[in-house]
Protein backbone atom coordinates (compact mmCIF):
# COMPACT_ATOMS: atom_id res chain seq x y z
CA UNK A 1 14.10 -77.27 0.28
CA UNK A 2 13.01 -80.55 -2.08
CA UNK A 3 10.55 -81.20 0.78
CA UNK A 4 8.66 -77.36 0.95
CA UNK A 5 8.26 -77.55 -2.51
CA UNK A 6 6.72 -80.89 -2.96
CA UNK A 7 4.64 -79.97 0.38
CA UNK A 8 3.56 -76.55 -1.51
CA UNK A 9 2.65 -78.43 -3.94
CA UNK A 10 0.64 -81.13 -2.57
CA UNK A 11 -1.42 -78.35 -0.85
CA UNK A 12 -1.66 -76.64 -4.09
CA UNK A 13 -3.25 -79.70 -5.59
CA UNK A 14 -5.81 -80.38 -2.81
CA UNK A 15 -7.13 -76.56 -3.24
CA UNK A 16 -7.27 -77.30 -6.72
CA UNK A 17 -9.82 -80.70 -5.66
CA UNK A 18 -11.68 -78.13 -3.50
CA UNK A 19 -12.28 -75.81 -5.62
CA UNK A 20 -13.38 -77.97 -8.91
CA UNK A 21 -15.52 -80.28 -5.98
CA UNK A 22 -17.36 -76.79 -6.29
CA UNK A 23 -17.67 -76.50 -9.77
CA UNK A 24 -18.89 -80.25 -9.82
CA UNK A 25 -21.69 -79.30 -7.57
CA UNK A 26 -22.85 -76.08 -9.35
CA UNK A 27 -21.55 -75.51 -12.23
CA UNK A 28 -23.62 -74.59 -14.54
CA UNK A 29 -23.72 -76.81 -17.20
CA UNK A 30 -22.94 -80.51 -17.54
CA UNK A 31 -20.32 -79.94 -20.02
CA UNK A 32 -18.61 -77.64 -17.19
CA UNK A 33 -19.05 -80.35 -14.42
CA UNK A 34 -17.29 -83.28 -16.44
CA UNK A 35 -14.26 -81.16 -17.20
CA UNK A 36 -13.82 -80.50 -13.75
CA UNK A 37 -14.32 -84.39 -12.89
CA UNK A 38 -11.95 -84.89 -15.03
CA UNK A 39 -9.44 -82.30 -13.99
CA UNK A 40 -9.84 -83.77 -10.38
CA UNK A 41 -8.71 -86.98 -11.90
CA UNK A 42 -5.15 -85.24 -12.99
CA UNK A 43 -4.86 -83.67 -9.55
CA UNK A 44 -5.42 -86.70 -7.68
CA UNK A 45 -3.00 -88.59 -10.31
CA UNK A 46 -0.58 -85.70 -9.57
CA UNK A 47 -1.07 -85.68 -5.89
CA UNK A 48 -0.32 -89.79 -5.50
CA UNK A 49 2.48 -89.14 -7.33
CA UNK A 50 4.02 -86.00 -5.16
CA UNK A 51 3.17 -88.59 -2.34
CA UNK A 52 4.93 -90.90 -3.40
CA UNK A 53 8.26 -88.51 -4.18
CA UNK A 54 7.71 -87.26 -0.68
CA UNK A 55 7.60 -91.03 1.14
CA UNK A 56 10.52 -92.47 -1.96
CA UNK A 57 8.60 -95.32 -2.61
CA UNK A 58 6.96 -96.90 -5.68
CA UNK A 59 4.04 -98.11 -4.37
CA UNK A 60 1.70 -96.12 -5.33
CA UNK A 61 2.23 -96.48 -9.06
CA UNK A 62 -0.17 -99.37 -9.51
CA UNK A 63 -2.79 -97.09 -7.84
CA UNK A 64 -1.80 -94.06 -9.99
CA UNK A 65 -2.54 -96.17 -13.63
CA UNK A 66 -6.09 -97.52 -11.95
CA UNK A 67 -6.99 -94.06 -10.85
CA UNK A 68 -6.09 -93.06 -14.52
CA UNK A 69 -7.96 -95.76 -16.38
CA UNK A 70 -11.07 -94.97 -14.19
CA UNK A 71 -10.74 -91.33 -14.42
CA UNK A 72 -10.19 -91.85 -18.62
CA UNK A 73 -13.34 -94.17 -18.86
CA UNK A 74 -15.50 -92.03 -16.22
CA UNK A 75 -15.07 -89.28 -18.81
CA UNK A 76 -15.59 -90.67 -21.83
CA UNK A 77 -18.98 -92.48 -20.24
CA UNK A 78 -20.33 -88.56 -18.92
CA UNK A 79 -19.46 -87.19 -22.05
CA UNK A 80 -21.63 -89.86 -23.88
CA UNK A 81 -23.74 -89.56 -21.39
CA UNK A 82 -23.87 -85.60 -21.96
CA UNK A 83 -24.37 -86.11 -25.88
CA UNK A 84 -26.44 -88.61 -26.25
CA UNK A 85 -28.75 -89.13 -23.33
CA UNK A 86 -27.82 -93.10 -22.90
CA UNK A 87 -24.61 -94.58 -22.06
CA UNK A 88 -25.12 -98.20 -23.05
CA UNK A 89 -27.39 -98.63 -26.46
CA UNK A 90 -29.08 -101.50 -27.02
CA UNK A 91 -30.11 -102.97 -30.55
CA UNK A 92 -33.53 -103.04 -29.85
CA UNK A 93 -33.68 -99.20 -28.18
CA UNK A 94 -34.02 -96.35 -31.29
């Protein structure tokens, strides 16, 4: 029963992907396409981790705080991106 349920779940999670990969692709504003990079993030965090329920190992935790990091500084870089135009200002730029 444990197994259907974390199986469910992991195929829950990888419809989720697909359907914010659409919203990344046309969604209509920016604002709209970094939430849903950002949401993927979560689901892929969430479907390492069912993996790694599923297969009783801790391996995959090392890969689950990297994915998280990158997923935490990917948004805050698009967002900046988003507001401002420029991620990395310079002195010299106005």
């Amino acid at each position: 029963m444990k197994e259907t349920i974390l199986l469910l779940a992991l195929l829950l999670f990888m419809v989720a992907i697909a359907l914010l990969l659409y919203r990344v692709i046309v969604g209509p504003t920016m604002p709209d396409r970094a939430i849903a990079l950002d949401t993927i993030g979560v689901n892929l965090i969430s479907s390492i981790a069912v993996v790694s329920i599923i297969l009783s190992t801790t391996a995959f935790l090392e890969a689950i705080l990297i994915l998280g990091i990158l997923a935490f500084i990917g948004t805050i870089a698009f967002s900046k991106y988003i507001e401002r135009g420029v991620i990395v200002e310079r002195k010299g730029d106005s």
